[in-house]
Protein backbone atom coordinates (compact mmCIF):
# COMPACT_ATOMS: atom_id res chain seq x y z
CA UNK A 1 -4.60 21.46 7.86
CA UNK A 2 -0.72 21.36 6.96
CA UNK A 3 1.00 18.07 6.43
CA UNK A 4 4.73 18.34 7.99
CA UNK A 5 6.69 16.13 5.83
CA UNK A 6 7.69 13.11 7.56
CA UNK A 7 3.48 12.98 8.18
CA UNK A 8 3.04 13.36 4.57
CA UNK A 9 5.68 10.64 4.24
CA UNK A 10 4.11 8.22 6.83
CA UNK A 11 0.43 8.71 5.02
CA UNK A 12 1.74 7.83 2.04
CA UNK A 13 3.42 4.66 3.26
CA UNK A 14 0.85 3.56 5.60
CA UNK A 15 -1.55 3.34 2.41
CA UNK A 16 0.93 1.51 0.40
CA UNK A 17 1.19 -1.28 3.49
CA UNK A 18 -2.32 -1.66 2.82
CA UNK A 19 -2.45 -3.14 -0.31
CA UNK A 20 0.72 -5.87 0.17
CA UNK A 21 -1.24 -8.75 -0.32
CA UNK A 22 -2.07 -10.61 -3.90
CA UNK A 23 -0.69 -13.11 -6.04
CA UNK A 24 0.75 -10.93 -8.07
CA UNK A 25 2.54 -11.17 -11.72
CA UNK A 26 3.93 -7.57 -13.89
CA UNK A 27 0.77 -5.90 -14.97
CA UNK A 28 0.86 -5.23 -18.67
CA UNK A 29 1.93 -1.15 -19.54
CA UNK A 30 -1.21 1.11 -19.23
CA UNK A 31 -0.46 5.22 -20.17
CA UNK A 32 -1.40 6.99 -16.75
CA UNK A 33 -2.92 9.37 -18.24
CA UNK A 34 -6.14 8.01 -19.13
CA UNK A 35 -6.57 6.95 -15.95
CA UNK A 36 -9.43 10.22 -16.06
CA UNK A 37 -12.01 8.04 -18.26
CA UNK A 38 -11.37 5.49 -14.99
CA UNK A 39 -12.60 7.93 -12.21
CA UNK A 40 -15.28 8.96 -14.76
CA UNK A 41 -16.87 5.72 -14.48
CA UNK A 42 -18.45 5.20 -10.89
CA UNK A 43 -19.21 1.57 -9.75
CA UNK A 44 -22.15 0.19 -9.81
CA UNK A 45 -23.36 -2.43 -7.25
CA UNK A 46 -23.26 -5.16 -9.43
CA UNK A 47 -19.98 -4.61 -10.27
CA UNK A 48 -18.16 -3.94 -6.87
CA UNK A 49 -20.10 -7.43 -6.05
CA UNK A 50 -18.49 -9.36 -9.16
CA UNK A 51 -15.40 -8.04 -8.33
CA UNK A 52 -15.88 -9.23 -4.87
CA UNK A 53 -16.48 -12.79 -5.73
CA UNK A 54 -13.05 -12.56 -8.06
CA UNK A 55 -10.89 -11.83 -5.39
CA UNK A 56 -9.23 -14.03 -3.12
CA UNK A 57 -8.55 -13.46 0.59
CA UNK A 58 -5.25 -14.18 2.09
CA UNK A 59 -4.07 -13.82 5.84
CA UNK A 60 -0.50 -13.47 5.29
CA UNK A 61 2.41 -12.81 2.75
CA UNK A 62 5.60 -12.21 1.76
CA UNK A 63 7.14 -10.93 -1.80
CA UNK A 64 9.02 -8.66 -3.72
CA UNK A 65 8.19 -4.77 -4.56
CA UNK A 66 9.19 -2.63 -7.08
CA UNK A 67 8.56 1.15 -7.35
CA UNK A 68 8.19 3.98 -9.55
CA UNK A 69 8.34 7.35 -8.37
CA UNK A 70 7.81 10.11 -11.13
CA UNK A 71 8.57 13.20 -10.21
CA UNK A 72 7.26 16.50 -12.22
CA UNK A 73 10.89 17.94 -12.07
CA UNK A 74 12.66 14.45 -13.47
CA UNK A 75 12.72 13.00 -16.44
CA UNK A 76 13.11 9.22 -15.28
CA UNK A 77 11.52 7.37 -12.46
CA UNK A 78 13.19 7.09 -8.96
CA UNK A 79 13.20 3.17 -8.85
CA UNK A 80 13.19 1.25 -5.22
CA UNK A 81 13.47 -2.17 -4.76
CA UNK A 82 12.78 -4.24 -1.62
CA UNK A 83 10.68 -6.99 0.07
CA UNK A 84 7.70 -7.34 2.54
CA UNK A 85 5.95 -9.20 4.96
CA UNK A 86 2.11 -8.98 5.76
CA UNK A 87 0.18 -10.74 8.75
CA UNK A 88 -3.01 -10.16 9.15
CA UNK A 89 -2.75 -10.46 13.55
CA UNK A 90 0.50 -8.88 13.37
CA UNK A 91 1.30 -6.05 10.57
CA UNK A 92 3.12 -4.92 7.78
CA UNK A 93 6.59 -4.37 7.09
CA UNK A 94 8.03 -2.56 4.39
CA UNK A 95 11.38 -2.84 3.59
CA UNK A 96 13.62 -1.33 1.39
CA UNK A 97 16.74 -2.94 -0.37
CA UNK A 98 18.04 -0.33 -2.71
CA UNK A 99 19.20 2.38 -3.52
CA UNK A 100 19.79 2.20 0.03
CA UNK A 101 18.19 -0.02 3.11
CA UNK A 102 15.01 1.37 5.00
CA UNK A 103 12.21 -0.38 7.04
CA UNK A 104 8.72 0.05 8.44
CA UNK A 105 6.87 -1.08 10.79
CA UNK A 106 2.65 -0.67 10.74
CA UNK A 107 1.08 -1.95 13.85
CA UNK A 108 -1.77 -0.80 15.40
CA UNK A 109 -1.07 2.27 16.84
CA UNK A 110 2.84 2.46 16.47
CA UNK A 111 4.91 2.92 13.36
CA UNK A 112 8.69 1.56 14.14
CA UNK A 113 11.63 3.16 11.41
CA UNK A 114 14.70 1.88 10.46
CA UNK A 115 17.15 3.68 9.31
CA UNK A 116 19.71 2.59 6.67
CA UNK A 117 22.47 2.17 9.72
CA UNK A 118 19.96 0.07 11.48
CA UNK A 119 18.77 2.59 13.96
CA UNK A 120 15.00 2.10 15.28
CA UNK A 121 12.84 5.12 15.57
CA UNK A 122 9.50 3.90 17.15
CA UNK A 123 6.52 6.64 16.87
CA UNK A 124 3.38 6.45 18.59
CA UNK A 125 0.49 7.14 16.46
CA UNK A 126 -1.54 8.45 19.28
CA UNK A 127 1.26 11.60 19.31
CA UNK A 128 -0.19 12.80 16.19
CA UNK A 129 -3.37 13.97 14.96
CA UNK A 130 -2.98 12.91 11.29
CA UNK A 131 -1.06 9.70 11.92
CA UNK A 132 -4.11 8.62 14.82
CA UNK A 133 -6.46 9.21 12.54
CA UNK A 134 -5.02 7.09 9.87
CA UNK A 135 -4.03 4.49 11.89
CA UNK A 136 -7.81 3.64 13.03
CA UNK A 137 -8.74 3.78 9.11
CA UNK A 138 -5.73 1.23 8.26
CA UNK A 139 -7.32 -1.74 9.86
CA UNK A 140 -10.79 -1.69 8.32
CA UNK A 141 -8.98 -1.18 5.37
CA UNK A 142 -6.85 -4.24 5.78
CA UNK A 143 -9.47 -6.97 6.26
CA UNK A 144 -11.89 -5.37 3.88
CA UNK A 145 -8.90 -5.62 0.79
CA UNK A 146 -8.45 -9.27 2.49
CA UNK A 147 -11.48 -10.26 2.44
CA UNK A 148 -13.05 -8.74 -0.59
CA UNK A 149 -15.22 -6.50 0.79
CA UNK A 150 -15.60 -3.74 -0.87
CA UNK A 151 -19.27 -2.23 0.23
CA UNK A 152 -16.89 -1.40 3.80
CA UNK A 153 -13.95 0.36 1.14
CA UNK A 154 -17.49 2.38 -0.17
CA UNK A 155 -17.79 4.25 3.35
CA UNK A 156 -14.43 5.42 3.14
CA UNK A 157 -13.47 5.73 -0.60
CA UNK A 158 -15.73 6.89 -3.84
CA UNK A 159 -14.93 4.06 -6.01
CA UNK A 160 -14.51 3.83 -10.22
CA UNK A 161 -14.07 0.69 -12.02
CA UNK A 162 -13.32 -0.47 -15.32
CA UNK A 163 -13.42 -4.77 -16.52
CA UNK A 164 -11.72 -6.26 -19.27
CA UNK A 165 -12.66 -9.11 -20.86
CA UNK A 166 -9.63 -11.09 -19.84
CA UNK A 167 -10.49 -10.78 -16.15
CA UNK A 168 -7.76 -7.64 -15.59
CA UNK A 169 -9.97 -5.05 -13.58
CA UNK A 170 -8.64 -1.22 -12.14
CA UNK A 171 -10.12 -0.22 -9.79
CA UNK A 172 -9.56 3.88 -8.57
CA UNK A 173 -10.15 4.85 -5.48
CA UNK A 174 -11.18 8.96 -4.17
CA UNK A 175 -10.50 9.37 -0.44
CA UNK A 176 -14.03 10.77 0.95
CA UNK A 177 -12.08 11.59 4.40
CA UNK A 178 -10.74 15.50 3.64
CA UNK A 179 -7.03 14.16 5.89
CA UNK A 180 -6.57 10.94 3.72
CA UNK A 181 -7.24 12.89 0.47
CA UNK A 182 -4.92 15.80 1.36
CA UNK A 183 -1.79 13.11 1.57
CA UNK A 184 -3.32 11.00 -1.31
CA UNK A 185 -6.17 12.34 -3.84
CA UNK A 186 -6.65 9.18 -6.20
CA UNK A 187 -5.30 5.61 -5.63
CA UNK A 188 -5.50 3.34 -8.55
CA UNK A 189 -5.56 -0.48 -7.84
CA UNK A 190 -4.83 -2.64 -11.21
CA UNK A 191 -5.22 -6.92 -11.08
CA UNK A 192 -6.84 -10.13 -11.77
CA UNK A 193 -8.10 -12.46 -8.93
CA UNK A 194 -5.30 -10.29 -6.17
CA UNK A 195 -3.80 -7.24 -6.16
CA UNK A 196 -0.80 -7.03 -8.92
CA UNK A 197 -0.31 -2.99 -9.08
CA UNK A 198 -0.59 0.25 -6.89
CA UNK A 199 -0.45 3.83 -8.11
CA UNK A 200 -0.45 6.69 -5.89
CA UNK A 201 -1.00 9.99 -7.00
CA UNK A 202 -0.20 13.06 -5.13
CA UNK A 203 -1.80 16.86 -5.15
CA UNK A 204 1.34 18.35 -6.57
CA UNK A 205 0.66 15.67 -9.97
CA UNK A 206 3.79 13.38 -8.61
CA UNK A 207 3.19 9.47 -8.61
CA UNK A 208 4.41 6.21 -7.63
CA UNK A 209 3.82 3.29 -9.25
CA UNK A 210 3.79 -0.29 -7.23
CA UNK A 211 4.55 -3.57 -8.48
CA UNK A 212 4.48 -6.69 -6.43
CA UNK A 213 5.77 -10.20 -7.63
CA UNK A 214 7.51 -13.39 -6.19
CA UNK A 215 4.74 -13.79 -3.82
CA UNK A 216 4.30 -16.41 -0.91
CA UNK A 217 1.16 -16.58 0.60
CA UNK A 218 2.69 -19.64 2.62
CA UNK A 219 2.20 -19.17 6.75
CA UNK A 220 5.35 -16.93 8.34
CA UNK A 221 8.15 -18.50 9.84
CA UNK A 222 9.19 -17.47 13.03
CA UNK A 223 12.11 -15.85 11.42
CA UNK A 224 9.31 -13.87 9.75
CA UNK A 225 7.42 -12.77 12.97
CA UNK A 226 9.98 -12.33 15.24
CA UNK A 227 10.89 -9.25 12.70
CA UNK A 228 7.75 -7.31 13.94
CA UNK A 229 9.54 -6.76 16.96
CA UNK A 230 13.02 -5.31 16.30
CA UNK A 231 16.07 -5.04 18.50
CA UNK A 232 18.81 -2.47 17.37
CA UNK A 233 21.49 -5.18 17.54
CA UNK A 234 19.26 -7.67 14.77
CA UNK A 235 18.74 -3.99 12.87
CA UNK A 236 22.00 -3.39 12.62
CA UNK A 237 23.15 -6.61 11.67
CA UNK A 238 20.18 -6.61 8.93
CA UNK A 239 21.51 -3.20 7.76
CA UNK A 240 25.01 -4.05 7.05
């Protein structure tokens, strides 16, 4: 199956939604490319179900990302900066501060884009083959990364994991699904009792690198909620 791009793009970002949750603080530098001796190592029971009982669930929150996209044909990092919101009854949005201002939208079964000049593209997921697909995966996901349950990520993912002594774990994760690994082939989770960091790793050896900090687990306001459903005036206002 070919990936158009903007599917490619919207696989990529409805994984990354995923995993906004976590107390998280800068994860200390790690060379990506040992992250082979990781996938080497497959979990065993006993260690998905300590890892369980270290995380900690959360229904909502807010924060501040950070990413790192490394491209094979630059020498630096593409760096994005932005904010999100998470609700466990309500979605995920994703939005983008600089270089330039972007937003999306995961709900079930509709992904709403804004543009940078506040325009709102609203897709149905049902359209789309790919996108349907993935869009039935992301909730079972959600509430297992919530919750800490990761015997429901083993049906979907072949999981590695690696423990340090000070409590820092990584955790990769191999797509068993052939769609979800042909957008993503490895995922690599890194953190302590949450999430902290999110790498992404593409089949043409690009990556992008997640950080998450500032982080608010406190409930949403209703400034917060009412931004799940946008209007193009309050999108264009929020763009300028």
């Amino acid at each position: 199956m070919t990936f158009t791009g903007s599917e490619s793009r919207s696989c990529q970002f409805i994984l990354i939604c995923i995993l906004l949750i976590g107390n998280a603080v800068s994860f200390s530098a790690h060379s990506e490319t040992s992250f082979d001796a990781l996938f080497a190592q497959t979990a065993s029971s006993s260690e998905l179900t300590q890892l369980s009982k270290q995380l900690a669930p959360s229904s909502q929150a807010k924060g501040v990302f950070t990413q790192y996209r490394h491209l094979k044909v630059l020498k630096k990092p593409l760096i994005s900066k932005g904010i999100f919101v998470f609700s466990k009854q309500l979605g995920v949005i994703w939005q983008q501060q600089s270089p330039f201002n972007s937003t999306l939208i995961l709900q079930a079964g509709r992904l709403t884009q804004i543009d940078s000049q506040g325009q709102v593209h609203i897709s149905d997921v049902q359209q789309s083959t790919t996108a349907n697909q993935l869009s039935q995966l992301m909730p079972t996901l959600l509430n297992a990364l919530l919750s800490g349950d990761l015997h429901t990520l083993e049906q979907h993912f072949q999981l590695s994991l690696q423990s340090a002594s000070n409590a820092q774990w990584q955790l990769g994760l191999t797509p068993i699904d052939p769609l979800v690994k042909k957008a993503i082939p490895r995922l690599v989770l890194m953190g302590e009792q949450q999430i902290q960091t999110l790498i992404l790793f593409s089949d043409n050896q690009d990556r992008s690198r997640i950080e998450f900090s500032a982080i608010n687990e406190m409930p949403l306001t209703d400034q917060d909620k009412a931004r799940f459903s946008p209007t193009e005036e309050d999108s264009s206002r929020e763009a300028r």
